[in-house]
Protein backbone atom coordinates (compact mmCIF):
# COMPACT_ATOMS: atom_id res chain seq x y z
CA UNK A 1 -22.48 -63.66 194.24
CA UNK A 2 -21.13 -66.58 196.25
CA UNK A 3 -17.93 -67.10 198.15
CA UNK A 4 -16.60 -69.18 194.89
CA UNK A 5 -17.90 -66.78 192.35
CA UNK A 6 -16.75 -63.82 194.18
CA UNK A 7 -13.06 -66.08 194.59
CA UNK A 8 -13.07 -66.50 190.74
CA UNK A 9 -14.38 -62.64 189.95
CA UNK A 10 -11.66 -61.40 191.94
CA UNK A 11 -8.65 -63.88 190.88
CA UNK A 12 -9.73 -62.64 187.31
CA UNK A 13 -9.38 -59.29 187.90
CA UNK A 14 -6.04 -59.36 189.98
CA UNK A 15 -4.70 -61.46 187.31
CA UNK A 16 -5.37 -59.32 184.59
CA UNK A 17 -4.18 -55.73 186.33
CA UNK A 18 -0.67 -57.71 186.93
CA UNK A 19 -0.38 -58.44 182.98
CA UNK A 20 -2.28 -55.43 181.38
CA UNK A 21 0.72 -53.68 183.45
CA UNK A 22 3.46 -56.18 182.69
CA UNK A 23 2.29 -56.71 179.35
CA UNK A 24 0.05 -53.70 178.00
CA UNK A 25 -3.60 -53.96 177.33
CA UNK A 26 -3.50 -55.12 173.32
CA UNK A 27 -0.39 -57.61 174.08
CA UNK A 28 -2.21 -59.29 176.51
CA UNK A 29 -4.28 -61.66 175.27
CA UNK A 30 -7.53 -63.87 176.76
CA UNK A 31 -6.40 -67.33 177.18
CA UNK A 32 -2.94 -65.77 179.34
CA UNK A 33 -5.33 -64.04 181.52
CA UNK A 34 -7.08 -67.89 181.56
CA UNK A 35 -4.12 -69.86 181.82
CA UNK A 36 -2.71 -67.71 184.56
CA UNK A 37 -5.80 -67.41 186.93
CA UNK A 38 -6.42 -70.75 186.45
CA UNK A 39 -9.93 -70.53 185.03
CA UNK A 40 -11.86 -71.67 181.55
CA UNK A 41 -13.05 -69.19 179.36
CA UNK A 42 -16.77 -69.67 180.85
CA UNK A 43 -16.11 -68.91 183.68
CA UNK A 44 -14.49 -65.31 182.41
CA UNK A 45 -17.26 -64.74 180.30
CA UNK A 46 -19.82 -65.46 183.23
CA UNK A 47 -18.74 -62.20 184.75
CA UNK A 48 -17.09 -60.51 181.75
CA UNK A 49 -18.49 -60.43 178.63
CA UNK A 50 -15.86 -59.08 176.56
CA UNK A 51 -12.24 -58.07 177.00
CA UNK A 52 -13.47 -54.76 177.31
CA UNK A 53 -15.39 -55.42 180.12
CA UNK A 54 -12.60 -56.78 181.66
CA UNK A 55 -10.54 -53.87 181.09
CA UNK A 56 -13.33 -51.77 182.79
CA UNK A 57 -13.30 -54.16 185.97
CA UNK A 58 -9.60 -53.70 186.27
CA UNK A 59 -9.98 -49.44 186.62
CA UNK A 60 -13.20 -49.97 189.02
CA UNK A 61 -10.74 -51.58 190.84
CA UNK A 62 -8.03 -49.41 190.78
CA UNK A 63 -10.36 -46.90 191.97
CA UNK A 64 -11.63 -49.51 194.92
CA UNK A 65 -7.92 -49.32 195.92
CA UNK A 66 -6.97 -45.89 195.92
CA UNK A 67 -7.19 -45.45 199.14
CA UNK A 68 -6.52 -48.59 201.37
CA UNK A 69 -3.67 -49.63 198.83
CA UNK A 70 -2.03 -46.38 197.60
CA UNK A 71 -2.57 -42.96 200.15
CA UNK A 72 -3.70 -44.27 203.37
CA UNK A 73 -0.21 -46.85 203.57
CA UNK A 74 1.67 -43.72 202.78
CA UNK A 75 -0.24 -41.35 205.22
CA UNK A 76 0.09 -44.22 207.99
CA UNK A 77 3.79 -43.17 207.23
CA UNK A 78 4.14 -39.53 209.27
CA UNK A 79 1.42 -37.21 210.43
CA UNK A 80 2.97 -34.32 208.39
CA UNK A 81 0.50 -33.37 205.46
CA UNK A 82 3.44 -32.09 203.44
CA UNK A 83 5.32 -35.20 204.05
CA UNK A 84 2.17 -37.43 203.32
CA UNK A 85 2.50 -36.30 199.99
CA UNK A 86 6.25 -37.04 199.34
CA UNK A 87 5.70 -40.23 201.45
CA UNK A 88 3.10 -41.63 198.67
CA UNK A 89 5.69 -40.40 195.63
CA UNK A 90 8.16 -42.69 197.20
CA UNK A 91 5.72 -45.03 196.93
CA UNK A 92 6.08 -45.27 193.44
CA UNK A 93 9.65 -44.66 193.34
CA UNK A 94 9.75 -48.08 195.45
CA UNK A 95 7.61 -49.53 192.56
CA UNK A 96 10.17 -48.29 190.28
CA UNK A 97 12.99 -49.95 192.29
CA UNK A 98 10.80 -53.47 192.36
CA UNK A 99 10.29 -53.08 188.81
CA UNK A 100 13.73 -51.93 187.68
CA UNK A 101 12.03 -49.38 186.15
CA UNK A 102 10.74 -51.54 183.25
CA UNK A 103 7.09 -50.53 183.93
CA UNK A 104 5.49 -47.16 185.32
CA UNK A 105 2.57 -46.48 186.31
CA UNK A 106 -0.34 -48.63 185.66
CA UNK A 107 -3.06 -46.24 185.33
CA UNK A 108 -0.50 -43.39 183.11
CA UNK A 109 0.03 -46.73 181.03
CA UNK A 110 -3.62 -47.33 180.20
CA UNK A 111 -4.02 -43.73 179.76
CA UNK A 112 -1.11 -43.70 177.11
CA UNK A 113 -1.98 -47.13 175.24
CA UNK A 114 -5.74 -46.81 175.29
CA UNK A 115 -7.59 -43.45 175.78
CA UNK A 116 -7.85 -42.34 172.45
CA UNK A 117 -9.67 -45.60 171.11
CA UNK A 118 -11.87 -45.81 174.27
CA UNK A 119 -13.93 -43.53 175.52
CA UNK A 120 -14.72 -45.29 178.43
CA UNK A 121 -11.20 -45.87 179.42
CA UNK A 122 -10.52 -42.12 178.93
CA UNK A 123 -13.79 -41.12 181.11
CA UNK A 124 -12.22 -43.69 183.98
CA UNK A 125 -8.94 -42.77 183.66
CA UNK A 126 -10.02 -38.94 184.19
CA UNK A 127 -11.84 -40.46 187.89
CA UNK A 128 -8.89 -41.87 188.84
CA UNK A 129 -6.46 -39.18 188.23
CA UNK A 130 -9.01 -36.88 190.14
CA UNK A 131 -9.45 -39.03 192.69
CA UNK A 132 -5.85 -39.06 193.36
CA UNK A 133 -5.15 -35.39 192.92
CA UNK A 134 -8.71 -35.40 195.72
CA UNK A 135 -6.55 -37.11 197.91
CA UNK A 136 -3.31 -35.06 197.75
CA UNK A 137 -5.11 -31.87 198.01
CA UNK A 138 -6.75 -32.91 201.52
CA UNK A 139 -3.10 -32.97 202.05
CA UNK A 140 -2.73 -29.27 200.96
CA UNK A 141 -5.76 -28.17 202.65
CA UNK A 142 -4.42 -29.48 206.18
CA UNK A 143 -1.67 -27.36 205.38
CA UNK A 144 -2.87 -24.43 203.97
CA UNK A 145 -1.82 -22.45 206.68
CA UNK A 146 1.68 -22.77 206.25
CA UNK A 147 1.44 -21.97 202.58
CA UNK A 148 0.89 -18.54 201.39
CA UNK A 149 -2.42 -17.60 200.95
CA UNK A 150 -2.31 -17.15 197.03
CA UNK A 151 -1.10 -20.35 196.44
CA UNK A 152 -4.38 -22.53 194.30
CA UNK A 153 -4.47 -26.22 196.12
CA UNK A 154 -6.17 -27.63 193.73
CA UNK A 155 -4.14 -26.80 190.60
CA UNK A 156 -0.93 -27.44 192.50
CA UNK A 157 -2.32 -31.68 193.69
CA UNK A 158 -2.75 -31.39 190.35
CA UNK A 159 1.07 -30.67 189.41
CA UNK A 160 2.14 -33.20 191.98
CA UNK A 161 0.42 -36.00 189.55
CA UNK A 162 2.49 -34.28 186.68
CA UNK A 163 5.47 -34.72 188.66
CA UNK A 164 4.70 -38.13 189.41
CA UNK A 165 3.50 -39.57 185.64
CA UNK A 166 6.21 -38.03 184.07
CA UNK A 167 8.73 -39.14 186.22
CA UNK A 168 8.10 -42.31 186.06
CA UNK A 169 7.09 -42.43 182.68
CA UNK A 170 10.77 -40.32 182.28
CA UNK A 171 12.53 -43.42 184.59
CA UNK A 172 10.98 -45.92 182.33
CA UNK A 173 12.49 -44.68 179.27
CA UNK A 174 16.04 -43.87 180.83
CA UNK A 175 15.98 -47.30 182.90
CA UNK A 176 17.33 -45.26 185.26
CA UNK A 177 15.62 -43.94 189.04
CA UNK A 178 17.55 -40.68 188.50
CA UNK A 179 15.02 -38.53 186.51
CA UNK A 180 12.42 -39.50 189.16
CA UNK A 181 14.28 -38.31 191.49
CA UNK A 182 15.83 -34.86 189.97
CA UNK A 183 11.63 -34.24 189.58
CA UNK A 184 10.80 -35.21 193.10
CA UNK A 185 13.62 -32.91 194.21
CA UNK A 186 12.72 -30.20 192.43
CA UNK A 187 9.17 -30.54 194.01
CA UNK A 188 10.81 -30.58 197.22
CA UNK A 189 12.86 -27.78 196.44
CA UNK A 190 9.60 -25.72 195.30
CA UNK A 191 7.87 -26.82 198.36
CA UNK A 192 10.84 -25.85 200.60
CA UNK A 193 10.38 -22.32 199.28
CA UNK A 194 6.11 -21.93 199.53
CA UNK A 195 6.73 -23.24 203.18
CA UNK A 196 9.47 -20.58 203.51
CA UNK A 197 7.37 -17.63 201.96
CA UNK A 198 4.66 -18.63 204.22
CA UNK A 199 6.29 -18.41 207.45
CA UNK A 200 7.78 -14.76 206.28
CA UNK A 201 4.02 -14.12 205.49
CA UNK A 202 3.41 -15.20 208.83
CA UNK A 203 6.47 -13.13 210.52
CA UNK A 204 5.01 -10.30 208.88
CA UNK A 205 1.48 -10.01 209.99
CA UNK A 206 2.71 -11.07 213.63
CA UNK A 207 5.18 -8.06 213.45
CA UNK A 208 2.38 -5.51 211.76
């Protein structure tokens, strides 16, 4: 791929994640995703065949991002592990604030509008959602031990994503930042006590 094709691959594919998450998937329709990148519909079918394909470009992307767009910013934030992961939820509370809460997130919104007609959007979505709870959980791990011992990292990164999609999905509906935030406080209120239970834990085995 040249410098120019790889210029017009990739204006394609930022173009259309900024509309399928404006707009939806279905609403958004081929010659807005050509008008707005700026290129003719040869040019989009040179390196995506369908819509579909498309579509599937924009969550192998998502994916390519994960990490340098979403966790590692929010890491860079504190060295903490617990923190990290509160650091990355407001992270998408401060997309909620840029969006006035009129769109959540893009990959629970492709989830929502599309995995039941699209098995390969389901199968990607699925990556991406373990992917992120991957990255949370190396969180957890780092701080496993100041959490008790019982506690199951892996099903709790993947609570935090509940937490997170339904929040936001929950600020979307109310146009409001306040039901993200009652969730993300309770979180940090559940957190508060593991960390507390697992210093007692601690206390106790020093004392024994």
């Amino acid at each position: 791929m040249t410098a120019n094709d790889k210029s017009t691959h990739d204006k394609l594919l930022d173009v259309a994640m900024r509309l399928f998450h404006e707009q939806g998937y279905a609403a958004t329709g081929v010659s807005t995703i050509l008008r707005e990148a700026g290129v003719n519909s040869g040019s989009l079918y040179y390196f995506f065949p369908s819509k579909e394909a498309l579509l599937e470009g924009v969550l192998d992307r998502y994916m390519e991002l994960l990490w340098p767009e979403v966790l590692d910013p929010a890491f860079a934030q504190t060295t903490d592990p617990v923190e990290r992961i509160f650091s990355v939820l407001a992270g998408y509370r401060h997309m909620l604030t840029l969006t006035n809460c009129t769109m959540g997130c893009p990959i629970g919104n492709l989830a929502l509008e599309l995995s039941d007609t699209y098995p390969m959007v389901r199968e990607k979505v699925k990556g991406l959602f373990e992917a992120w709870c991957a990255g949370i959980q190396k969180c957890l791990d780092a701080a496993a031990d100041r959490l008790p011992a019982h506690v199951n990292r892996e099903s709790l990164a993947k609570f935090i994503l509940t937490v997170m999609e339904g929040g936001m999905m929950q600020a979307r509906a109310h146009r409001s930042l306040e039901p993200y935030d009652a969730s993300v406080a309770h979180l940090r209120g559940y957190f508060d006590q593991l960390l507390a239970d697992g210093r007692a834990k601690r206390a106790d085995a020093s004392a024994g």
